[in-house]
C-alpha atoms as a PDB file:
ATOM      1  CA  UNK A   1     -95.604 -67.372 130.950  1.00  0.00           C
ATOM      2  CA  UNK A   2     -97.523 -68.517 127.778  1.00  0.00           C
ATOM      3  CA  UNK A   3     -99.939 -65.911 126.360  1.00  0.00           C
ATOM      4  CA  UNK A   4    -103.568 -67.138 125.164  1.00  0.00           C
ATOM      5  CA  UNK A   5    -104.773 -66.976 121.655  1.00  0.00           C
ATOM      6  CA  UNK A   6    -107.909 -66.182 121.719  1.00  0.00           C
ATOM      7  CA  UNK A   7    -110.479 -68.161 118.870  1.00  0.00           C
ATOM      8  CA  UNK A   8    -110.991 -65.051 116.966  1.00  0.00           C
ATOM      9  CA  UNK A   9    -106.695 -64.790 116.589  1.00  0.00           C
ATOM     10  CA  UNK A  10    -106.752 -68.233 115.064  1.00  0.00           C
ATOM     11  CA  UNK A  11    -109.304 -67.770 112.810  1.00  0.00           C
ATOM     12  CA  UNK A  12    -107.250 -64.632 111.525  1.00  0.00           C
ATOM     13  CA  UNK A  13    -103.952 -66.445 111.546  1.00  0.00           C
ATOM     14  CA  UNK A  14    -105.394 -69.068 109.845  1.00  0.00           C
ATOM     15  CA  UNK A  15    -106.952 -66.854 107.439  1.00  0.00           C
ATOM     16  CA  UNK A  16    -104.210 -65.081 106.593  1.00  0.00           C
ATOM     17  CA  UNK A  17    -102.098 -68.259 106.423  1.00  0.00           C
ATOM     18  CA  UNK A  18    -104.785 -69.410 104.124  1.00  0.00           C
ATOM     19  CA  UNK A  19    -104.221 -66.377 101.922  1.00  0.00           C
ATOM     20  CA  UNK A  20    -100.551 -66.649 101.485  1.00  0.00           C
ATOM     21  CA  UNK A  21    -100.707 -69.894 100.150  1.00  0.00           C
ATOM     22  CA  UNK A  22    -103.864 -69.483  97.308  1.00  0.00           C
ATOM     23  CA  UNK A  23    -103.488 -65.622  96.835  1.00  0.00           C
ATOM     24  CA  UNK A  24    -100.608 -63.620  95.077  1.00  0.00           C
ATOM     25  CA  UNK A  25     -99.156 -61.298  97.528  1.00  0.00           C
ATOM     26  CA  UNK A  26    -100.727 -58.623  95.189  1.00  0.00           C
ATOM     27  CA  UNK A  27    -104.189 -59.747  95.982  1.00  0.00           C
ATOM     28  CA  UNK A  28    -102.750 -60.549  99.870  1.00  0.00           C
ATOM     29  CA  UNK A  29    -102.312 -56.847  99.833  1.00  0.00           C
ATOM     30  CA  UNK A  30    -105.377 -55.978  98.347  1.00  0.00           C
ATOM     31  CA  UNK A  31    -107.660 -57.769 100.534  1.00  0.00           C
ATOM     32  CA  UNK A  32    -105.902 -56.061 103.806  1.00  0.00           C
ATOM     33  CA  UNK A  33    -106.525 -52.950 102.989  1.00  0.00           C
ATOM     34  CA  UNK A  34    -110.136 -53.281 101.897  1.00  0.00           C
ATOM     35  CA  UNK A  35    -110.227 -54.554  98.021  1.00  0.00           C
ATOM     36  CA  UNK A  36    -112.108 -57.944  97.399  1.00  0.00           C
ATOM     37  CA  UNK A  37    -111.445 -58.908  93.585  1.00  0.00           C
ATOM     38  CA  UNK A  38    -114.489 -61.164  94.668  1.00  0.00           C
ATOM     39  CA  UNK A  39    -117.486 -59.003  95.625  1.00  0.00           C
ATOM     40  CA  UNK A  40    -115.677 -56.025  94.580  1.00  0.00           C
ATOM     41  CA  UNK A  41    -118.475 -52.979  95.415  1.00  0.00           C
ATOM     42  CA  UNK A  42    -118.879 -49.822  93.176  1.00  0.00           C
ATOM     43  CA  UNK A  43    -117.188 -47.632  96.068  1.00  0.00           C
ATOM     44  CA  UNK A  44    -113.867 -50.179  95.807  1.00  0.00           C
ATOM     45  CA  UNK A  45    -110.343 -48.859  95.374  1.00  0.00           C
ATOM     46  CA  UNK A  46    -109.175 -47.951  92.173  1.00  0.00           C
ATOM     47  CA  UNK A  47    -109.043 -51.728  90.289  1.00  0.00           C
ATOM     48  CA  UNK A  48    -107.537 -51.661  86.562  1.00  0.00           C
ATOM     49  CA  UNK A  49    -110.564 -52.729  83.965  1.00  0.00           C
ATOM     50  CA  UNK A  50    -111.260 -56.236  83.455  1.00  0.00           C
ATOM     51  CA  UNK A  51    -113.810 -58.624  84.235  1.00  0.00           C
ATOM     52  CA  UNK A  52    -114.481 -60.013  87.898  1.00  0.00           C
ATOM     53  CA  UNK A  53    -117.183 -61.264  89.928  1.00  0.00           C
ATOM     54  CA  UNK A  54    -119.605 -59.109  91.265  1.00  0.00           C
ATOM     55  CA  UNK A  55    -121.059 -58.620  94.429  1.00  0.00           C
ATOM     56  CA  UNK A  56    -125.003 -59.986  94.362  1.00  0.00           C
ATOM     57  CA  UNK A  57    -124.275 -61.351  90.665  1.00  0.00           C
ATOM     58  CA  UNK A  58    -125.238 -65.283  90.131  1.00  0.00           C
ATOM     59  CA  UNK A  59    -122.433 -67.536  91.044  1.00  0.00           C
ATOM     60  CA  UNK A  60    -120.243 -68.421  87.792  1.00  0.00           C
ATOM     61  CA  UNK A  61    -121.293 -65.007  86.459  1.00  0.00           C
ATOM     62  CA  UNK A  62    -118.516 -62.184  85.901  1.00  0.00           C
ATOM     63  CA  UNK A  63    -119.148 -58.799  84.768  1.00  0.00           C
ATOM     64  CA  UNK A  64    -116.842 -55.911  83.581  1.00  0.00           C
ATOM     65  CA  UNK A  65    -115.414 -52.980  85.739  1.00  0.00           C
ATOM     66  CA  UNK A  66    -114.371 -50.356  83.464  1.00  0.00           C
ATOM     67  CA  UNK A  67    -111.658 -48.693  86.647  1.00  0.00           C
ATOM     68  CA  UNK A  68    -114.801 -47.222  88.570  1.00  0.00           C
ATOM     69  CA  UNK A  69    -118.096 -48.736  88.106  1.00  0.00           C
ATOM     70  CA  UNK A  70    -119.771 -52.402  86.608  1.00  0.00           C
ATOM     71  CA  UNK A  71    -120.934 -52.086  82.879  1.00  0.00           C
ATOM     72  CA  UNK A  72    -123.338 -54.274  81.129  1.00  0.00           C
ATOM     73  CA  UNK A  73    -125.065 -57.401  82.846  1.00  0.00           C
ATOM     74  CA  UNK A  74    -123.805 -60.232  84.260  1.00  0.00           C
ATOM     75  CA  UNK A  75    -122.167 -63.126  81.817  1.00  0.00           C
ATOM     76  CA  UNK A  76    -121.736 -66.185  82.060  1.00  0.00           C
ATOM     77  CA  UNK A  77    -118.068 -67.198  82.809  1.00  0.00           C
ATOM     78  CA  UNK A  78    -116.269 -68.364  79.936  1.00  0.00           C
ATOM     79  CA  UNK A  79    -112.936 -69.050  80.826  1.00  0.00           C
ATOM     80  CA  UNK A  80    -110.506 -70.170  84.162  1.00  0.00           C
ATOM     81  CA  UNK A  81    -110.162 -67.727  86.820  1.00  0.00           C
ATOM     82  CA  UNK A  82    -107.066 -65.775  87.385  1.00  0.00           C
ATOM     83  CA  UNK A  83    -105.747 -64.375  90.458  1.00  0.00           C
ATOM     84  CA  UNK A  84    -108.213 -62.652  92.780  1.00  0.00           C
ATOM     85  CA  UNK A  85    -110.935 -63.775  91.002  1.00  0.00           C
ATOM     86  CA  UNK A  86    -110.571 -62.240  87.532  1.00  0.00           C
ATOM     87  CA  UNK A  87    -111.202 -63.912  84.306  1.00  0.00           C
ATOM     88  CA  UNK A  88    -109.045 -63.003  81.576  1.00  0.00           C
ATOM     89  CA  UNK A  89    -109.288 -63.360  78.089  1.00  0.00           C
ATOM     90  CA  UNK A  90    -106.073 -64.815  77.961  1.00  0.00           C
ATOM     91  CA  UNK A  91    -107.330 -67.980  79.082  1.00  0.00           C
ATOM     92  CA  UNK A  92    -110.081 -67.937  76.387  1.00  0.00           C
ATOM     93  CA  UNK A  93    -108.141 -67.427  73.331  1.00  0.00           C
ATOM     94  CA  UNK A  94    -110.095 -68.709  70.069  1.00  0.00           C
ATOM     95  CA  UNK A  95    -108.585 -71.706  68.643  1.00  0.00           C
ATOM     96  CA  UNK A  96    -106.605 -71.023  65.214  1.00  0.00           C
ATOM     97  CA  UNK A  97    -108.956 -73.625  63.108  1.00  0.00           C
ATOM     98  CA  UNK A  98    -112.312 -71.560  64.188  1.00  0.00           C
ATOM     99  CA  UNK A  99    -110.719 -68.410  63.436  1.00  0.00           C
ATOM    100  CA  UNK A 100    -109.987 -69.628  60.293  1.00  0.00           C
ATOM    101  CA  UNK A 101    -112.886 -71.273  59.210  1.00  0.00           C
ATOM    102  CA  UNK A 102    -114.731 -67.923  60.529  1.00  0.00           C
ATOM    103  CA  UNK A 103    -112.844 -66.073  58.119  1.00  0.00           C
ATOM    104  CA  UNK A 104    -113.974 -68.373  55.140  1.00  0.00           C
ATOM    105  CA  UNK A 105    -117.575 -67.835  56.182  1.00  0.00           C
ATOM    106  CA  UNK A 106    -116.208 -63.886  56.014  1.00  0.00           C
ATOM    107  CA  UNK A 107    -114.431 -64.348  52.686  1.00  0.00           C
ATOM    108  CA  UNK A 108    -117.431 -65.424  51.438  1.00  0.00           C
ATOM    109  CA  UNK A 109    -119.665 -62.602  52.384  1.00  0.00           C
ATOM    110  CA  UNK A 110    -116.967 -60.224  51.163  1.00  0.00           C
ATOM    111  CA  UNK A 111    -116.704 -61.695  47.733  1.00  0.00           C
ATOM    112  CA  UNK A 112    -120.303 -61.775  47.660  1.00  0.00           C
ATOM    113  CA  UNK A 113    -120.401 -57.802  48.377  1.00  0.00           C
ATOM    114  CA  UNK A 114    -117.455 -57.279  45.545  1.00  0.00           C
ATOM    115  CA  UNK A 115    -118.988 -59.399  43.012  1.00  0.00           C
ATOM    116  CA  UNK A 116    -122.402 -57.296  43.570  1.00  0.00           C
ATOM    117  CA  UNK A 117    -121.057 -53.607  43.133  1.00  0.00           C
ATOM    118  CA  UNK A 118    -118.630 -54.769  40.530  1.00  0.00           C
ATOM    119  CA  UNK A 119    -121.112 -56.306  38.582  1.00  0.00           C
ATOM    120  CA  UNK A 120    -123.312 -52.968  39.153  1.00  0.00           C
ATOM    121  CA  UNK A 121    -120.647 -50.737  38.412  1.00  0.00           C
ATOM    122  CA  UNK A 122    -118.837 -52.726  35.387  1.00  0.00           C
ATOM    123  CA  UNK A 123    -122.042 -52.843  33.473  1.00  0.00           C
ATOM    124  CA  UNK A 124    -122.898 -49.326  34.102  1.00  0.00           C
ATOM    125  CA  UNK A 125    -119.398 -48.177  32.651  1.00  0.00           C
ATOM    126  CA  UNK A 126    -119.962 -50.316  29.616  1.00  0.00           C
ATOM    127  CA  UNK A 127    -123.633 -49.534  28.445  1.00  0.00           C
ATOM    128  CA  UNK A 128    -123.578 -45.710  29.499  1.00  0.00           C
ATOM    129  CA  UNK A 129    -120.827 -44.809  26.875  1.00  0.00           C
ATOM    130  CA  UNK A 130    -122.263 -43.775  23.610  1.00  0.00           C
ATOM    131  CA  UNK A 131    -118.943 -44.464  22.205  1.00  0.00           C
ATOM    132  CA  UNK A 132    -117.392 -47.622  21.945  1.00  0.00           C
ATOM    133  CA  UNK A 133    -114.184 -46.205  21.918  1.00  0.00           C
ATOM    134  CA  UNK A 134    -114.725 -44.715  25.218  1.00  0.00           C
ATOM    135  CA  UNK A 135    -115.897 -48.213  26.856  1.00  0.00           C
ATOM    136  CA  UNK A 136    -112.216 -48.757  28.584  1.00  0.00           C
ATOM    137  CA  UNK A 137    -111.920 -45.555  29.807  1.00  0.00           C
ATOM    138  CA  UNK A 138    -115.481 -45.614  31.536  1.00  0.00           C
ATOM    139  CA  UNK A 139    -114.689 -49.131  32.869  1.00  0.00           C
ATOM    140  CA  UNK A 140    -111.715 -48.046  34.107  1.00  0.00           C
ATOM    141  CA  UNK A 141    -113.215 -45.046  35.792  1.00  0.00           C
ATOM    142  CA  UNK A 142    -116.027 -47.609  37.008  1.00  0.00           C
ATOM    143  CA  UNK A 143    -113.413 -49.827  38.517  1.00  0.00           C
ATOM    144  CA  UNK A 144    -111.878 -47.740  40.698  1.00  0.00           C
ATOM    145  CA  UNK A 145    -115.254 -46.342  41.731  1.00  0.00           C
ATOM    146  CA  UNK A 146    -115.967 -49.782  42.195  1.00  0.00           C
ATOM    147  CA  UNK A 147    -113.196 -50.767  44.241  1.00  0.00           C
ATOM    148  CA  UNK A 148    -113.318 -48.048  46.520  1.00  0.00           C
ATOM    149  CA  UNK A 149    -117.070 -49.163  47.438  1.00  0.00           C
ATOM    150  CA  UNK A 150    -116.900 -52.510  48.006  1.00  0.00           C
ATOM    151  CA  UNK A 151    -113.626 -51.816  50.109  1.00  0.00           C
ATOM    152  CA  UNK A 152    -116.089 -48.901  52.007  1.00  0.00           C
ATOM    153  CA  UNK A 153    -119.195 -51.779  52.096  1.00  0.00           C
ATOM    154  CA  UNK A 154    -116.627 -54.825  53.590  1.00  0.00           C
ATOM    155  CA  UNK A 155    -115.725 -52.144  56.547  1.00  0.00           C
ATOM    156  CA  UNK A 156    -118.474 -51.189  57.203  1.00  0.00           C
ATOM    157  CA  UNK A 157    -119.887 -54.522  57.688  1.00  0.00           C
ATOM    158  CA  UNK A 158    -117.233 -55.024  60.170  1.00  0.00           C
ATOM    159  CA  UNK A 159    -117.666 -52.294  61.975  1.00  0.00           C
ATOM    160  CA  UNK A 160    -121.207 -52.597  62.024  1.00  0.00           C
ATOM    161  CA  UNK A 161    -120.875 -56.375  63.039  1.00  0.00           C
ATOM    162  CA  UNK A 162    -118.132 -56.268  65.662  1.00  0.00           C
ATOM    163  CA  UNK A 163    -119.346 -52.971  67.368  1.00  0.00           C
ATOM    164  CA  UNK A 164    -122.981 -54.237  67.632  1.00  0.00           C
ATOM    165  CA  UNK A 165    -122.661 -57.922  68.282  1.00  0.00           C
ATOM    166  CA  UNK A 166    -119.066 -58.490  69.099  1.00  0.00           C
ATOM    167  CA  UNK A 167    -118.432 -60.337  66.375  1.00  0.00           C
ATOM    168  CA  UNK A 168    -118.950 -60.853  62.275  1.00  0.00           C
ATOM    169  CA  UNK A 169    -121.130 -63.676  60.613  1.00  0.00           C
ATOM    170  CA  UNK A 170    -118.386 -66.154  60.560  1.00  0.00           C
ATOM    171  CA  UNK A 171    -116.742 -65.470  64.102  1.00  0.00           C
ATOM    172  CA  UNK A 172    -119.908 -65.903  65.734  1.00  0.00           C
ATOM    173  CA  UNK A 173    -121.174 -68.858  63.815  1.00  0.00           C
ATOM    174  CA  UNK A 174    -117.990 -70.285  65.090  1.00  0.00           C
ATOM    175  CA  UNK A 175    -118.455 -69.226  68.818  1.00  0.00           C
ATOM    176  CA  UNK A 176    -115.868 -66.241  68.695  1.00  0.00           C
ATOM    177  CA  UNK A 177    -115.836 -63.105  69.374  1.00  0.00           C
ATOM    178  CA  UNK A 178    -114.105 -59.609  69.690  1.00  0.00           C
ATOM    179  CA  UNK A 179    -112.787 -58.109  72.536  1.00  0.00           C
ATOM    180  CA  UNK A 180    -109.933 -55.539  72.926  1.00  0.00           C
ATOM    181  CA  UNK A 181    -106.666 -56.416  74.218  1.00  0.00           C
ATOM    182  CA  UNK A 182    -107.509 -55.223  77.967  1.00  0.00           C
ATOM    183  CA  UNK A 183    -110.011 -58.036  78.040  1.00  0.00           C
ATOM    184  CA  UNK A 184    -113.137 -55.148  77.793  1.00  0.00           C
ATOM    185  CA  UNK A 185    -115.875 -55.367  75.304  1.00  0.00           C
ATOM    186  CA  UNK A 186    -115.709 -54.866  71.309  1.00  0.00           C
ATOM    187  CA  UNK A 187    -117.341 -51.171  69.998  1.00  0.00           C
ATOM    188  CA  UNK A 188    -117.982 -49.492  67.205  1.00  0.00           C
ATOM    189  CA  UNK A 189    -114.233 -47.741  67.699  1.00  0.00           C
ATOM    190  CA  UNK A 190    -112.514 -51.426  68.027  1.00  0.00           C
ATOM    191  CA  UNK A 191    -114.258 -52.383  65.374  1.00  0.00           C
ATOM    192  CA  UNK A 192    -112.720 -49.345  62.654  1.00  0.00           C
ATOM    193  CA  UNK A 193    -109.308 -50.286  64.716  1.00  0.00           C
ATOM    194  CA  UNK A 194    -109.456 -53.615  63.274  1.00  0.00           C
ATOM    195  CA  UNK A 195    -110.069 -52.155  59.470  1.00  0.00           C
ATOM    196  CA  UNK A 196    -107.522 -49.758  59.329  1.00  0.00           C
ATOM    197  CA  UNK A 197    -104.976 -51.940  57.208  1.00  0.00           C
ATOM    198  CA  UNK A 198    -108.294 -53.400  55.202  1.00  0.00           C
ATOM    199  CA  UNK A 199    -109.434 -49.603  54.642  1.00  0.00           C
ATOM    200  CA  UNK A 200    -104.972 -49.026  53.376  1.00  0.00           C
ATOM    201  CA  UNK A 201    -105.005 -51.709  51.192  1.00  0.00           C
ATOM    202  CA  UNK A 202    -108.703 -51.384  50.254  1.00  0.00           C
ATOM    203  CA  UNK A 203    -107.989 -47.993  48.987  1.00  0.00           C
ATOM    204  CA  UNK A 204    -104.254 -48.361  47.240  1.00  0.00           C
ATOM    205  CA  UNK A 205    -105.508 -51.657  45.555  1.00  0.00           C
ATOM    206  CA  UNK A 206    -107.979 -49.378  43.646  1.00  0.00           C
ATOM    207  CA  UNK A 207    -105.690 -47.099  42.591  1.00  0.00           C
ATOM    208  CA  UNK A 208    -104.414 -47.776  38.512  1.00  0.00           C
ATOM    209  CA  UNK A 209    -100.895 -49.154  38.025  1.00  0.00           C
ATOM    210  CA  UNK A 210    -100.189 -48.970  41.699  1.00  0.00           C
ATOM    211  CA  UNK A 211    -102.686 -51.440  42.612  1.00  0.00           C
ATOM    212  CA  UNK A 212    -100.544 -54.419  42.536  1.00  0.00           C
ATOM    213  CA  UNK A 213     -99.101 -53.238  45.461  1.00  0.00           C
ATOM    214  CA  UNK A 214    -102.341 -52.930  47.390  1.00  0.00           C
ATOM    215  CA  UNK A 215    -103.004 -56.999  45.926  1.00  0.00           C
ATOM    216  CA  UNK A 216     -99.146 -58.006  47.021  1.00  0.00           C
ATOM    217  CA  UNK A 217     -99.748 -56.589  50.830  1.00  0.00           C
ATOM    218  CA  UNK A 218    -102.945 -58.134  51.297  1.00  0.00           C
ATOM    219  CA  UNK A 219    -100.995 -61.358  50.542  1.00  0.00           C
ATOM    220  CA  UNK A 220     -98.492 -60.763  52.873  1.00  0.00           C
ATOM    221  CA  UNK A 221    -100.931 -59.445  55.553  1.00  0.00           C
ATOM    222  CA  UNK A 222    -103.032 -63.115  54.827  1.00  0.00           C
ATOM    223  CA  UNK A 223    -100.033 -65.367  55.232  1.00  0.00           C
ATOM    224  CA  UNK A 224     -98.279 -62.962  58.346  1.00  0.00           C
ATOM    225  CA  UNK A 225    -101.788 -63.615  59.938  1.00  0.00           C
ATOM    226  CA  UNK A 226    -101.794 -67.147  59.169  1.00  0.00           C
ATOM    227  CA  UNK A 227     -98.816 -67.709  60.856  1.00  0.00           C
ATOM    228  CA  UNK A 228     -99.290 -65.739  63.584  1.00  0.00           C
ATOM    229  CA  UNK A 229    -101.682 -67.162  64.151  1.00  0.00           C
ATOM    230  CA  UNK A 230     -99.776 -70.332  65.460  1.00  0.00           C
ATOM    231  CA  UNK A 231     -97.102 -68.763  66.926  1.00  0.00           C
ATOM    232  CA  UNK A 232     -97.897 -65.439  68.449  1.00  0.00           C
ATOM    233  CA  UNK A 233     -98.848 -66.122  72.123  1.00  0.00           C
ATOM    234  CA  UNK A 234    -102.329 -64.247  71.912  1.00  0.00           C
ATOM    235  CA  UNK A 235    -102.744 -65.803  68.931  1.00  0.00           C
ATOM    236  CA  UNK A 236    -103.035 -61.870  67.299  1.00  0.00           C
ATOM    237  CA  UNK A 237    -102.816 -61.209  63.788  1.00  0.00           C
ATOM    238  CA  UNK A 238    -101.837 -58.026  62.001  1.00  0.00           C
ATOM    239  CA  UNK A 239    -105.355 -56.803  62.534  1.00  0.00           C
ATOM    240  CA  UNK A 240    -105.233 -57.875  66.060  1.00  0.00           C
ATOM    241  CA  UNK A 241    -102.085 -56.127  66.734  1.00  0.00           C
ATOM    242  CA  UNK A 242    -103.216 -52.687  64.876  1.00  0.00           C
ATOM    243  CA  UNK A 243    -106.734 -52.592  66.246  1.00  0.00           C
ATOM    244  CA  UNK A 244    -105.049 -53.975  70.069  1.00  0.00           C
ATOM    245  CA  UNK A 245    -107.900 -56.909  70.127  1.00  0.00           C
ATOM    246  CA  UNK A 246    -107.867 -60.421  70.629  1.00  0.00           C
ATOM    247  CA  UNK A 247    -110.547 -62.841  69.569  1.00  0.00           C
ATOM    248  CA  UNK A 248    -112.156 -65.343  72.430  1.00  0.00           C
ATOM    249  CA  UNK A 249    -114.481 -67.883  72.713  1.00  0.00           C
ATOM    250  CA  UNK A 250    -117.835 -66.869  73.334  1.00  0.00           C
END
């Protein structure tokens, strides 16, 4: 004897038939036992942090779940969707020419910030001594004092820029910015991540007969970036990789 299928079986055969053929069998099993990657509520199993589609949001919005509740607004959705629904930054990666050409903009602002307080501080040295045979001594004095500023000044500025807007002058006039490597949002703390080899080299560069050193790594950090940024797979540099950030289209 042949037993009936109701309509409502079909409709969940076909559903689940449905499933295994667009869904990973991660988000197969996910979606049986109550998780929706699309929709997800506040009061949703335990999800790692990353940004999804939420429930009541505008369509082609995503927001970010942090592993137990939505933070921020909604935003627009910049990149492809992944499996169960999630955007990752992965598929947003910045191209190497605007990080570049960001970094110029950068450059510039830095050697605009050095040329100030080196200017301030070099002429300081010079006139303050009453004598002349003291000049390189105060000079040198007012270089490393120098040096040690401008270094504190350039970090600051990215920290300030990346924890508040994302993003410095040139990666945002370029459509970039910040985020840290688990896809979440840049912050004040991502941003001094990013500066800890800048602040190293900053520092040792200002340092008397030593501070070739400090000039030869920032070299070799410049070109390993470069480089890396071509062949590394997310596209991080050495900054990237110490301050575990990756920078996206906006």
């Amino acid at each position: 004897m042949h037993q009936r299928i109701t309509i409502k079986e079909t409709q969940r055969i076909t559903r689940r038939i449905t499933l295994q053929i667009e869904y990973h069998p991660r988000e197969l099993h996910d979606l049986d036992t109550g998780f929706k990657g699309v929709g997800m509520s506040d009061n949703a199993p335990q999800q790692p942090p990353g940004w999804y589609p939420a429930q009541g949001d505008p369509p082609g919005t995503q927001r970010y779940w942090d592993g137990q509740s939505w933070i921020g607004a909604p935003q627009p959705v910049p990149g492809v969707a992944g499996p169960g629904g999630q955007v990752t930054a992965e598929s947003n990666l910045a191209t190497p020419g605007s990080r570049i050409l960001g970094r110029v903009i950068d450059g510039f602002i830095w050697f605009v910030i050095s040329a100030i307080v080196g200017g301030i501080f070099g002429t300081f040295g010079a006139v303050t001594s009453g004598n002349l045979g003291d000049i390189e001594d105060v000079s040198m004095g007012a270089v490393i004092i120098s040096g040690l500023l401008s270094t504190a000044l350039v970090a600051g500025y990215e920290i300030f820029m990346v924890g508040s807007q994302g993003g410095t002058v040139g990666k945002l006039a370029l459509g970039t910015r910040v985020v840290n490597a688990d896809g979440s949002p840049a912050d004040f703390q991502t941003g001094l991540r990013r500066m800890y080899l800048y602040i190293g080299v900053g520092v040792l560069s200002a340092i008397p007969v030593i501070g070739a050193i400090g000039s030869l790594a920032t070299f070799i950090i410049a070109v390993a970036g470069l480089v890396m940024l071509f062949t590394d797979s997310m596209r991080q540099t050495p900054w990237d990789k110490v301050g575990q950030t990756m920078v996206v289209r906006k």
